[in-house]
Protein backbone atom coordinates (compact mmCIF):
# COMPACT_ATOMS: atom_id res chain seq x y z
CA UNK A 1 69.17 98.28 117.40
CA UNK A 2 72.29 97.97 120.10
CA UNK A 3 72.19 94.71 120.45
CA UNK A 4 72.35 94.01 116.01
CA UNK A 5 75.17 96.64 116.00
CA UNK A 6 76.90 94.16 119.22
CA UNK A 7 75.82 90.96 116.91
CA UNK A 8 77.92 92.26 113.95
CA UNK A 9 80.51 93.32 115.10
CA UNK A 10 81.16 90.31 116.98
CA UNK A 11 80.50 88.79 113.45
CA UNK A 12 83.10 90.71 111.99
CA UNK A 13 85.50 90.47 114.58
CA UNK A 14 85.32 86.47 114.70
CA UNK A 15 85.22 86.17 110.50
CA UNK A 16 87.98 88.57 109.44
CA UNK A 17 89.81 89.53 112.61
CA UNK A 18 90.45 86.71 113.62
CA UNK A 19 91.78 84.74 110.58
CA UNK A 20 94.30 87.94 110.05
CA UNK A 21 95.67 87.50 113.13
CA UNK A 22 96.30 83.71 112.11
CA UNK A 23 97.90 84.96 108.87
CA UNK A 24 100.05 87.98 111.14
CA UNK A 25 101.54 84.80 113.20
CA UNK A 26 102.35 82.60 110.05
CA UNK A 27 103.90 85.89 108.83
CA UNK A 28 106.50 86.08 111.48
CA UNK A 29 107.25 82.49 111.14
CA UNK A 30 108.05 82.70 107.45
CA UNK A 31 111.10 84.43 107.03
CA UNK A 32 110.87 82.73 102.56
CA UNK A 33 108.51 83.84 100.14
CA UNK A 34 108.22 82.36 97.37
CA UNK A 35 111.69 83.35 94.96
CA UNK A 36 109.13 82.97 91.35
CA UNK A 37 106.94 85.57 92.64
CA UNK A 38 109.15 87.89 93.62
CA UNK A 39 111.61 87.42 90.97
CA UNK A 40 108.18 88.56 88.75
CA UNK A 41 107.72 91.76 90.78
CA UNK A 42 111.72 92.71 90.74
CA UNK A 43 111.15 92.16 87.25
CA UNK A 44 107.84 94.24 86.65
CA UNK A 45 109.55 97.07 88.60
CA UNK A 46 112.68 96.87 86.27
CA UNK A 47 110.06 96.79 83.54
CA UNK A 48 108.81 99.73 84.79
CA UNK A 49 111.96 101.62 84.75
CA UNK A 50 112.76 100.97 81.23
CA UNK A 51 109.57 101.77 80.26
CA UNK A 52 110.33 105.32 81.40
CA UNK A 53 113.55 105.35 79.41
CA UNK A 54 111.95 104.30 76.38
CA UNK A 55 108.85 106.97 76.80
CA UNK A 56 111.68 109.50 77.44
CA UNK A 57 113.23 108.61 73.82
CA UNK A 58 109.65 108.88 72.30
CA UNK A 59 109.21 112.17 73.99
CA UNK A 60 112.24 113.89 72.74
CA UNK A 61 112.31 112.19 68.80
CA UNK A 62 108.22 113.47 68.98
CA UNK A 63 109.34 117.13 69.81
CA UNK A 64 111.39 117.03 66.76
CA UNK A 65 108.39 115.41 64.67
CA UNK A 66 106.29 118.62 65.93
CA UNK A 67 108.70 120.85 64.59
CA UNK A 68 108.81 119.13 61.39
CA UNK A 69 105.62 118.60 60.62
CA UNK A 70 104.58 122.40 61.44
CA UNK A 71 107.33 123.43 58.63
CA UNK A 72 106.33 120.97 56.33
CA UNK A 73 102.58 121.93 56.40
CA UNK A 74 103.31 125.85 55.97
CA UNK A 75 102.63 127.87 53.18
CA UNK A 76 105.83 128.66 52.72
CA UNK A 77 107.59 125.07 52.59
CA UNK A 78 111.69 125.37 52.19
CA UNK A 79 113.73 122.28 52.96
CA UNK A 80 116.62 124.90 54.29
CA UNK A 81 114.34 126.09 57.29
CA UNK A 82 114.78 122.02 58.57
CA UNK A 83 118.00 122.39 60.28
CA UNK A 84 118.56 126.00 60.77
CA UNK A 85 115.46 125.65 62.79
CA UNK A 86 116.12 122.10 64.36
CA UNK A 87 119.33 122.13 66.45
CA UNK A 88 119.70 118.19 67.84
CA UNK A 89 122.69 116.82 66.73
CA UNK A 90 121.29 113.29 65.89
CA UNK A 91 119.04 114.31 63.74
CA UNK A 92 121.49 113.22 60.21
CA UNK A 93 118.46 113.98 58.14
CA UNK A 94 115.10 114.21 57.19
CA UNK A 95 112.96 112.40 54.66
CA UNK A 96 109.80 113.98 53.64
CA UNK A 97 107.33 113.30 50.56
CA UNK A 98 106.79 115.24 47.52
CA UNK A 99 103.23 116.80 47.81
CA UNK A 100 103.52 116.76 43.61
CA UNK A 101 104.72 113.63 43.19
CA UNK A 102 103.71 110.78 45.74
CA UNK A 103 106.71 108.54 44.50
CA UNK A 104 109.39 110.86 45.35
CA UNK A 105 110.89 110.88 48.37
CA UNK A 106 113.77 113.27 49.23
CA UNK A 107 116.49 113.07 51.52
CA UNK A 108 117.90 116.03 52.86
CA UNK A 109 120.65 115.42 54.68
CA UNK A 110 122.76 117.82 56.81
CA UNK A 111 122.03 120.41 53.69
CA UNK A 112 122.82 118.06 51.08
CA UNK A 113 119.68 117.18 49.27
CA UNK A 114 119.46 114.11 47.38
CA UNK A 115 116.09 114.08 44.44
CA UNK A 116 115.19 110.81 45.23
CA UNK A 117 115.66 108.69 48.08
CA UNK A 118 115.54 104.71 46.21
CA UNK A 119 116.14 103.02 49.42
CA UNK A 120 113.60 104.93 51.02
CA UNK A 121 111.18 104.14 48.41
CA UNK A 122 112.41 100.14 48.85
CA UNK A 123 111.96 100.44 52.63
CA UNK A 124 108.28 101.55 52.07
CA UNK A 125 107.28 99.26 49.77
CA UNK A 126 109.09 96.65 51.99
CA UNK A 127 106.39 97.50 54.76
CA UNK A 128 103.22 98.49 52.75
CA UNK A 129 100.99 97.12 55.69
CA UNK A 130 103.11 98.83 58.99
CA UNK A 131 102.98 102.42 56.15
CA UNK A 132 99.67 102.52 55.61
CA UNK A 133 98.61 101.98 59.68
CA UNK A 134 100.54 104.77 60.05
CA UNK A 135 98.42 107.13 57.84
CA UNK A 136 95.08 105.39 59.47
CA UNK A 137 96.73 106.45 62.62
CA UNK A 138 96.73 110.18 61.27
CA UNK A 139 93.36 110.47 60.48
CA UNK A 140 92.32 110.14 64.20
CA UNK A 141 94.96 113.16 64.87
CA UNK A 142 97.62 110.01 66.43
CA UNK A 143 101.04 110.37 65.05
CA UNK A 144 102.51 106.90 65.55
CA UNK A 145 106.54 107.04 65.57
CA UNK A 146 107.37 103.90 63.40
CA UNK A 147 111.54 103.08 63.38
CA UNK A 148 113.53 100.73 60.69
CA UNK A 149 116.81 100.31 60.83
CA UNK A 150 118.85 102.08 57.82
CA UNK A 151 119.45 99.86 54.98
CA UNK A 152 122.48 101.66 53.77
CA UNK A 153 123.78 101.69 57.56
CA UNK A 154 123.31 99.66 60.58
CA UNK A 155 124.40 102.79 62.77
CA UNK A 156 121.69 105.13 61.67
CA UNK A 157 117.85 104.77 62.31
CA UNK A 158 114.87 106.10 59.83
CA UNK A 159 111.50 106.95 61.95
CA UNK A 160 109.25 107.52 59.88
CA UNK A 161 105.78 109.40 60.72
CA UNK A 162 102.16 110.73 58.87
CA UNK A 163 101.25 114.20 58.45
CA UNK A 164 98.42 116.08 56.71
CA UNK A 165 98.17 119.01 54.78
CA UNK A 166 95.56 120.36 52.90
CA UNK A 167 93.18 117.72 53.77
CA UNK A 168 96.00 114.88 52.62
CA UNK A 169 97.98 112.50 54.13
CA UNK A 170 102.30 112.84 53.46
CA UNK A 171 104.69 110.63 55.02
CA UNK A 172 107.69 112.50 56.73
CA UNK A 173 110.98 110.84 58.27
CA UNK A 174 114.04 111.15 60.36
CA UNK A 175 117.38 109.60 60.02
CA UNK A 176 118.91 109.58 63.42
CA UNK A 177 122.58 109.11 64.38
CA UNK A 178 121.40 106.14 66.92
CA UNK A 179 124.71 106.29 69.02
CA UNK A 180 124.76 110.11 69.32
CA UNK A 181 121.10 109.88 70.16
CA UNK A 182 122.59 107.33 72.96
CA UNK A 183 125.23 109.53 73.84
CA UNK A 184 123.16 113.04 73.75
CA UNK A 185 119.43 112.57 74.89
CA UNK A 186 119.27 109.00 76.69
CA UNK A 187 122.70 109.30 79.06
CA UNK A 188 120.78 112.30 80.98
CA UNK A 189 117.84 110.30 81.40
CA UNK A 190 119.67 107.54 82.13
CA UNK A 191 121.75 108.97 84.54
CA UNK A 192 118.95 110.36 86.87
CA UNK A 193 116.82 107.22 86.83
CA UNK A 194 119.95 105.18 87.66
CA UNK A 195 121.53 107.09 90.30
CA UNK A 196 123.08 105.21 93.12
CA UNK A 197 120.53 102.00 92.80
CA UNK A 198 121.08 100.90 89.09
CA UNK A 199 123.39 99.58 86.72
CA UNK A 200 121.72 100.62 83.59
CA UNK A 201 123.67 99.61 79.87
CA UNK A 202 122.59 99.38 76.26
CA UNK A 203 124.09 96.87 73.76
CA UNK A 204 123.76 97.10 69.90
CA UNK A 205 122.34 93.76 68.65
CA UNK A 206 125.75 91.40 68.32
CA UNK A 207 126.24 92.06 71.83
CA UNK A 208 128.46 95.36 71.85
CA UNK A 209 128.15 97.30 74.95
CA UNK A 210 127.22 101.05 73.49
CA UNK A 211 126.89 103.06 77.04
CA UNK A 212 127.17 102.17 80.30
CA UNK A 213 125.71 104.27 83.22
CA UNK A 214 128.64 103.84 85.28
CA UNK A 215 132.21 102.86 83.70
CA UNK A 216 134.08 99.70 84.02
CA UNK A 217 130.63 98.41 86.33
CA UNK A 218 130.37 95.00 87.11
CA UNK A 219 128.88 92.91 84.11
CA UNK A 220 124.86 92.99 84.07
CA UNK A 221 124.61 90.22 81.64
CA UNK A 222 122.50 88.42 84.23
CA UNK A 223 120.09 91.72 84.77
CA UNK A 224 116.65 92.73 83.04
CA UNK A 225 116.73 93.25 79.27
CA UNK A 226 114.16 95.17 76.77
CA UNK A 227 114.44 96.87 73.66
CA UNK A 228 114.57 100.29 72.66
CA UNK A 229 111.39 101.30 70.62
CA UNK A 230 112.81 103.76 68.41
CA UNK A 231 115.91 102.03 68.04
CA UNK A 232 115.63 98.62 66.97
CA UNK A 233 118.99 97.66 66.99
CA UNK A 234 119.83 98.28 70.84
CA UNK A 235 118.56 96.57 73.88
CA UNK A 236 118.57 98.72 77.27
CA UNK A 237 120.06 96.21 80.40
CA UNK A 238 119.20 96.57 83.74
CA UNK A 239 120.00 95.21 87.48
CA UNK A 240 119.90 95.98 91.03
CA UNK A 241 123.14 97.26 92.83
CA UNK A 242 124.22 95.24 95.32
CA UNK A 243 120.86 93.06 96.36
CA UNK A 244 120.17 89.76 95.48
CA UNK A 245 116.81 87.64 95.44
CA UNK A 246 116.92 86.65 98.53
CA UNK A 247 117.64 90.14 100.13
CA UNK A 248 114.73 91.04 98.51
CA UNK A 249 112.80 88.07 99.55
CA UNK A 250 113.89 89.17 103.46
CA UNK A 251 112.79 92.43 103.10
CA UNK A 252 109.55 92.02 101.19
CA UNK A 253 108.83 89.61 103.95
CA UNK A 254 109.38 91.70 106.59
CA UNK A 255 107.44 94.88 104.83
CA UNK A 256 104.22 92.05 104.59
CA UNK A 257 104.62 92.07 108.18
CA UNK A 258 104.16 95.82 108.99
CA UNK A 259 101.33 95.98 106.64
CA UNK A 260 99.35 92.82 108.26
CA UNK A 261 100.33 94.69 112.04
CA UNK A 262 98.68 98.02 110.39
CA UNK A 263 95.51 96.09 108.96
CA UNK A 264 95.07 94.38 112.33
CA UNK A 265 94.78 98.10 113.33
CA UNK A 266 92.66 99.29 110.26
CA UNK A 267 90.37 95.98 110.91
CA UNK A 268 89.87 96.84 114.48
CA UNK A 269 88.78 100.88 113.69
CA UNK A 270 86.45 99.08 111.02
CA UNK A 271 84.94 97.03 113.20
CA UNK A 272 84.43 100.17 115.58
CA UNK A 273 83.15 102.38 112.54
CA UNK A 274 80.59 99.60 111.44
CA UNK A 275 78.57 99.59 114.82
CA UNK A 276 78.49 103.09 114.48
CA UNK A 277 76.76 103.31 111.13
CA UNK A 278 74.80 100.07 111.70
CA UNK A 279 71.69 102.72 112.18
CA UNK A 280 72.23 104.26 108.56
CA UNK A 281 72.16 100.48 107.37
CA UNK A 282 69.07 99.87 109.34
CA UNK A 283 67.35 103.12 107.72
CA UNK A 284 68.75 101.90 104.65
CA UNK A 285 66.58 98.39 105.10
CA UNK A 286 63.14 100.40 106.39
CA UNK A 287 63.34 102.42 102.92
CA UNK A 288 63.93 99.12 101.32
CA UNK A 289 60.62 98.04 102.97
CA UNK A 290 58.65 101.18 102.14
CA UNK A 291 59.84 101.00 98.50
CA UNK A 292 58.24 97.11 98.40
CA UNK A 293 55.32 98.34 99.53
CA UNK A 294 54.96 101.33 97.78
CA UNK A 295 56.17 99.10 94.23
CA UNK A 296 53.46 96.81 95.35
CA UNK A 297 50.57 99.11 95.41
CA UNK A 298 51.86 100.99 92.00
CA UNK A 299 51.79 97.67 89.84
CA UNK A 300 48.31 96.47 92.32
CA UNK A 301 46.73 99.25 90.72
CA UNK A 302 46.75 98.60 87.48
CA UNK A 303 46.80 95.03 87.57
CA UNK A 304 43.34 95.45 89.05
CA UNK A 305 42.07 97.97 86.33
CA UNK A 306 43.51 95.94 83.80
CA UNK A 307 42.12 92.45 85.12
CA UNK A 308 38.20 94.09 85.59
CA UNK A 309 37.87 95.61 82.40
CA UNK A 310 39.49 92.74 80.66
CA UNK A 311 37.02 90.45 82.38
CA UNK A 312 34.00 92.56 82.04
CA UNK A 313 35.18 92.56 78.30
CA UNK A 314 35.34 88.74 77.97
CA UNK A 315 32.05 88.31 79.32
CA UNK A 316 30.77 90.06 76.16
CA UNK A 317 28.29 92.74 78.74
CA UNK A 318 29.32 95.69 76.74
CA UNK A 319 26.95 96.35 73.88
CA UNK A 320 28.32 99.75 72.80
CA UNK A 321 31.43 100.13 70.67
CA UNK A 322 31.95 103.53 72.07
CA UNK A 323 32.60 102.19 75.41
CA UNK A 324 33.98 99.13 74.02
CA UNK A 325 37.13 101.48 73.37
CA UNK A 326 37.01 103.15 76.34
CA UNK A 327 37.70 99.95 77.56
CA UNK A 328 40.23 98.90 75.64
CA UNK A 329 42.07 102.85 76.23
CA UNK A 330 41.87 102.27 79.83
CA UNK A 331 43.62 98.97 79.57
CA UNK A 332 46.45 100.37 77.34
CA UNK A 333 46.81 103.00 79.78
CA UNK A 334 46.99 101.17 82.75
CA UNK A 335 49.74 98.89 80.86
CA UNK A 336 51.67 101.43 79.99
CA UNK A 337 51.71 102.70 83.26
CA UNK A 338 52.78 99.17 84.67
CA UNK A 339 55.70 98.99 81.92
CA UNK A 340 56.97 102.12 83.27
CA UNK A 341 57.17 100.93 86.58
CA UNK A 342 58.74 97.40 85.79
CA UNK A 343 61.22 99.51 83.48
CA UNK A 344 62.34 101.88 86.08
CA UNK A 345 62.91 99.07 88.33
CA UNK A 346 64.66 97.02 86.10
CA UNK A 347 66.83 100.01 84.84
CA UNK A 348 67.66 100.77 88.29
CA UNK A 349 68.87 96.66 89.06
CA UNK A 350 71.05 97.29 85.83
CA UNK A 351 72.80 99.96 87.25
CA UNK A 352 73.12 98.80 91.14
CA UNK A 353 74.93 95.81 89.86
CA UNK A 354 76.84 97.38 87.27
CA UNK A 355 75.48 95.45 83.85
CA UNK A 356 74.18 98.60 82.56
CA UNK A 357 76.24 99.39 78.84
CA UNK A 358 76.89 102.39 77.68
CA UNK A 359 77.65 103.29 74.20
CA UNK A 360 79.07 106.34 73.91
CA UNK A 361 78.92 108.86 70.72
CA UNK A 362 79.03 112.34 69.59
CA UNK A 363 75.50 113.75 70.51
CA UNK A 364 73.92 117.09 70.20
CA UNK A 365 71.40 117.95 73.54
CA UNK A 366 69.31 119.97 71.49
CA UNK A 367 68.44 117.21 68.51
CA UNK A 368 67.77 114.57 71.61
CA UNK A 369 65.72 116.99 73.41
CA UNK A 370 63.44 117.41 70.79
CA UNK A 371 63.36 113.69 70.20
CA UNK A 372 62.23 113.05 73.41
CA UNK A 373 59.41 115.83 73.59
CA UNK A 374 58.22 114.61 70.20
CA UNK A 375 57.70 111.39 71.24
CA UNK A 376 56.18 112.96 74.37
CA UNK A 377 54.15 115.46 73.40
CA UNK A 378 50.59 112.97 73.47
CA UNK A 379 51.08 112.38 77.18
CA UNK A 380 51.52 116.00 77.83
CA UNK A 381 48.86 117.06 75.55
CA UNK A 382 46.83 114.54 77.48
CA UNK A 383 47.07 115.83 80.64
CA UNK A 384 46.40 119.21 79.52
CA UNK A 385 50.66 120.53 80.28
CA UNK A 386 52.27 123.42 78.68
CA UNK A 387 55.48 123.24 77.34
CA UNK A 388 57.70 125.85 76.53
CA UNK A 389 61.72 124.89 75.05
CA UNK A 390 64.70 127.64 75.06
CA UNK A 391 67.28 125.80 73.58
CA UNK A 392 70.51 127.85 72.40
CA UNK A 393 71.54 127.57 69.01
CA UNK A 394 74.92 125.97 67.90
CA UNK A 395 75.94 124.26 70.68
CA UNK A 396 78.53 121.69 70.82
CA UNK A 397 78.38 117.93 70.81
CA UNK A 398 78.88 116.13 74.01
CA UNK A 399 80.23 112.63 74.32
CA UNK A 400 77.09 110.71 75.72
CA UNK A 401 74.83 107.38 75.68
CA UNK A 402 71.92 108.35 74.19
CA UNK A 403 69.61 105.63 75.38
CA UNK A 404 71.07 106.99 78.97
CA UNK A 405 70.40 110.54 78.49
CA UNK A 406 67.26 109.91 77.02
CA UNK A 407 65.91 107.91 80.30
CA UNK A 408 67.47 110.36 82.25
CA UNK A 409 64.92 113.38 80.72
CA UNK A 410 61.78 111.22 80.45
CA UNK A 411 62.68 111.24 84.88
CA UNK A 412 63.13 114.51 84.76
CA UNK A 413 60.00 115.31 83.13
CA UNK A 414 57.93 112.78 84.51
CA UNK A 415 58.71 114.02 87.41
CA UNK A 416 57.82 117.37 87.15
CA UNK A 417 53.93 116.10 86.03
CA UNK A 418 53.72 114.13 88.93
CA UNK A 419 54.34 116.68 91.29
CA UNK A 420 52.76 119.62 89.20
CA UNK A 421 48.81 120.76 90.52
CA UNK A 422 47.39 123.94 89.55
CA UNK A 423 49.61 125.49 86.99
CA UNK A 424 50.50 123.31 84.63
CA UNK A 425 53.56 124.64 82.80
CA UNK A 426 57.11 122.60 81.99
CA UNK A 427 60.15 124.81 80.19
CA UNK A 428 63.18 123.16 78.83
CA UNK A 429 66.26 125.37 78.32
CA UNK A 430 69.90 125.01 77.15
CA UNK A 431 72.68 126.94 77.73
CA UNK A 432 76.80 126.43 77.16
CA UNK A 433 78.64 128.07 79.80
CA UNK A 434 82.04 127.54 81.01
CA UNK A 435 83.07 124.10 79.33
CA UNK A 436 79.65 122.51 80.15
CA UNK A 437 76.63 122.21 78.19
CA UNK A 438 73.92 122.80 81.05
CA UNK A 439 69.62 121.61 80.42
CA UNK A 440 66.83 123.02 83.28
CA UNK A 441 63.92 121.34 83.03
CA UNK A 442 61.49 123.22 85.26
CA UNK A 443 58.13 122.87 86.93
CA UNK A 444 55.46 125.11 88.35
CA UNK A 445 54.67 122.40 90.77
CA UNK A 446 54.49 121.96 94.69
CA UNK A 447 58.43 122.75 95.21
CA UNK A 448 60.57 120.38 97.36
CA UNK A 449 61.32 121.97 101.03
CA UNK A 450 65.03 122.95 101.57
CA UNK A 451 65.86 120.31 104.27
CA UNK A 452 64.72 117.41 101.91
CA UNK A 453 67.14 118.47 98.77
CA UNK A 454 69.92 116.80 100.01
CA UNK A 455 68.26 113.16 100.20
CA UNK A 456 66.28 112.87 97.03
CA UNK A 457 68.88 111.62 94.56
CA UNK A 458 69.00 108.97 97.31
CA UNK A 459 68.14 105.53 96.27
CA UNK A 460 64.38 104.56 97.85
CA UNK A 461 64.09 107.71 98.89
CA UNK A 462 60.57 110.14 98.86
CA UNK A 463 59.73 113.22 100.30
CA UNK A 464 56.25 113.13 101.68
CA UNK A 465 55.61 116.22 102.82
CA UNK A 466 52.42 118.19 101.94
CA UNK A 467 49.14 117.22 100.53
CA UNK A 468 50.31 117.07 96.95
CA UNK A 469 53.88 115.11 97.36
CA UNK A 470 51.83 112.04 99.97
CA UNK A 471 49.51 111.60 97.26
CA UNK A 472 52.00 111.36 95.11
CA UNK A 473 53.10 107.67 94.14
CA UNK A 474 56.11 106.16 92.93
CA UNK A 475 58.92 104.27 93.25
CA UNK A 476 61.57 106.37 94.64
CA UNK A 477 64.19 105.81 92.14
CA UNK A 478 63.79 108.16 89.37
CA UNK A 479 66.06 110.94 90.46
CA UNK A 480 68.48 108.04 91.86
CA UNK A 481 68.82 106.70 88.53
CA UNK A 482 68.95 110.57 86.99
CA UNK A 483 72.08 111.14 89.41
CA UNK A 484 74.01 107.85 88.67
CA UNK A 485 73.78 108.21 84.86
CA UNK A 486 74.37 112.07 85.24
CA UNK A 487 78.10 110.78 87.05
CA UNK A 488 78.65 108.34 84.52
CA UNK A 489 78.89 110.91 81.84
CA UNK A 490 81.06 113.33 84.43
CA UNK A 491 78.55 115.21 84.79
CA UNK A 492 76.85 117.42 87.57
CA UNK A 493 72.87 117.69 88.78
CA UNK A 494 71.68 120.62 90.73
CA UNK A 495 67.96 121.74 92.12
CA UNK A 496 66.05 124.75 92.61
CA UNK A 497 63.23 125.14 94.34
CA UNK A 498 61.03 126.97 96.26
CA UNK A 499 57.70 125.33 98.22
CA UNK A 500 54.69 126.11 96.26
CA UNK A 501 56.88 127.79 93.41
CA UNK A 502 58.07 124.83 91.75
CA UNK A 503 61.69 122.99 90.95
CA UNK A 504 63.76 123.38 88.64
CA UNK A 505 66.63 120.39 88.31
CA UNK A 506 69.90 121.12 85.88
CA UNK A 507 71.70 118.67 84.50
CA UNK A 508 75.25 119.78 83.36
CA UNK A 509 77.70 118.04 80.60
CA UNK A 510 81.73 118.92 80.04
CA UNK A 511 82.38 119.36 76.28
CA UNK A 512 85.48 117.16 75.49
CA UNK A 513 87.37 119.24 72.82
């Protein structure tokens, strides 16, 4: 076992050590990157930047579409509560429908209130197809902020936004004063992002410059440029102070350097940790081996059964029709049995390399619970089990794969008949408790000692002790695949059990509100 633990780490150190410290020297050689990729990640990090400016803007105009929206949908609607409540100064006014009439939109502008709104009602019609995404947005509770420049002034921006009340969908509006919305909300937010590093300006669309972060600054006509979402007829400008490409070229150069010196490092403690846990990997390959063998003997079995009864059947030597179906029982046993195996294993190679898909939907633990017993209840009937289900009433839907959680139970419970001898009882409960919605599945079977718990939602792993558990055959993945489709769904597995009491595993499921 030393000398494989030497063996690869030697390995490791030859393959990957070696070739960094190659790289490390042809590091401190170059003193150029290349300008094109850098250029792209001085640009994605001005991108970034503006991207903040612009969710900032969204932020602040959606506070005000909150407010709205909660005064439009009371009971007691009054088109005077809009501004003594709302106190930004670029909000010039609000549009909102009529809920009697669908084709009249008003206008109410700093308390002047206009019946109808005809360049509103032009501006809609103009953009049937971008309006009515906007009330499918609403529908799954997303209320998309949709701008359009003012048709009566350049200056002034409508943003227009669903609602619903009383179980129907209104479309409300704001027309914003875009250069006091510059002046009052942005310039703070500018301000701090841009500090001492940026020069940070925004430009109306012929070119104008509207703000600039610091006065009379050097021209950034050269620098980064994106658009404002809300306010389609500015562009937001920005550039570096004081650094050029190839400063930045230097200095990204030299910060590859310290990170290849510190992975040198890292690659050396790896190297180190590897030999150490070479015996876990070793352990690791003798389960492997065990699970072969035991995989072998399981589908043996009934690959035997199947291929003498078949055989005896062929050779037409039973007379009786009686025992012509016992036959023919035992051989749809058996291959059951052996397309249980070949599932498990196969459901278990899904999900080691990642190909298994999930399809998640709203699903109520109770109504698949009961699926699954139903379509269980022969087998347990058949070997003589009792089953008793608690299930709480009215509990909420969880977000789940079905064809997941439903493997995940028929483990559960197969599990508990394999390991069950003398009293023969299963119970099923459900519970919601503290944001989770928690099913026990629960055996009066031979009980799983204390210092084996931790292991058996181990891959390969069995727990042979006592009479009852060596006899015991199978595959070793069950509660391996229970536990990996249990964390898919962010959920949580737990056991209790007692030698010669039985178990009782819980499988727990957050409620997403």
């Amino acid at each position: 076992m030393k000398g494989t633990a030497f063996r690869i780490g030697l390995i490791v150190l030859i393959l990957v050590l070696v070739p960094s410290l190659i790289f490390s020297l042809y590091e401190f050689g170059t003193l150029k990157r290349n300008e094109e990729i850098i250029k792209n990640i001085y640009n994605n990090q001005l991108d970034a930047i503006l991207y903040s400016i612009n969710q900032y803007s969204e932020d602040a105009i959606g506070r005000s579409t909150k407010k709205i929206s909660s005064i439009y949908n009371s009971e007691n609607f009054n088109t005077e509560r809009f501004f003594k409540k709302q106190k930004s100064n670029y909000i010039s006014g609000i549009i909102w429908e009529e809920p009697d009439n669908r084709q009249i939109f008003h206008l109410l502008d700093k308390g002047r209130k206009h019946e109808k709104a005809p360049s509103i009602n032009k501006l809609i019609a103009d953009n049937k197809d971008v309006i009515n995404k906007l009330l499918e947005y609403i529908d799954s509770d997303y209320q998309k902020l949709q701008p359009f420049v003012w048709p009566e002034s350049e200056d002034k921006t409508v943003i227009l936004f669903a609602t619903k009340k009383n179980d129907q969908k209104f479309l409300l509006g704001l027309l914003v004063d875009s250069e006091e919305f510059i002046r009052s909300v942005l310039s703070p937010a500018i301000q701090t992002t841009a500090r001492e590093r940026f020069y940070i300006n925004i430009k109306d669309n012929q070119g104008g410059i509207i703000y600039q972060s610091v006065l009379n600054a050097e021209s950034v006509e050269s620098g980064y440029e994106k658009e404002l979402w809300l306010l389609p007829n500015y562009k937001l400008q920005i550039q570096l102070k004081g650094n050029t490409i190839e400063s930045l070229v230097r200095n990204r150069t030299k910060q590859n350097l310290i990170i290849v010196l510190i992975l040198d490092f890292t690659l050396l403690l790896g190297i180190f940790l590897i030999i150490m846990n070479v015996k876990k990997e070793i352990k690791l390959n003798r389960m492997k081996s065990e699970f072969v063998s035991n995989v072998s003997h399981e589908i043996r079995t009934p690959l035997s059964l199947i291929k003498m009864y078949t055989e005896t059947l062929e050779m037409n030597r039973i007379k009786s029709d009686e025992k012509r179906m016992e036959y023919y029982s035992i051989i749809n046993r058996e291959t059951s049995r052996l397309s249980n195996i070949v599932n498990k294993i196969l459901t278990f190679s899904r999900l080691e390399s990642g190909q298994q898909q999930y399809r998640f939907s709203k699903t109520n633990i109770n109504t698949l619970i009961n699926e699954v017993l139903d379509s269980y209840k022969f087998h347990l009937e058949k070997k003589d089990f009792k089953l008793t289900r608690k299930l709480s009433e009215n509990l909420p839907d969880i977000e789940a794969d079905r064809s997941a959680l439903t493997d995940a139970m028929l483990n559960l419970i197969d599990n508990a008949i394999k390991y069950s001898q003398d009293k023969k009882e299963i119970g099923i409960t459900t519970n919601y408790k503290n944001g989770f919605i928690h099913c026990s599945i629960s055996d009066k079977g031979v009980g799983i000692n204390k210092k084996y718990q931790k292991n058996i939602f181990d891959k390969f792993y069995r727990v042979t002790d006592g009479n009852r558990a060596h006899k015991a055959k199978g595959s070793g993945l069950g509660l391996s695949i229970v536990k990996t489709i249990v964390d898919v769904h962010n959920g949580k597995i737990s056991i209790e059990s007692k030698v010669g009491q039985g178990t009782t595993f819980t499988i727990s499921f957050p409620v997403t509100k």
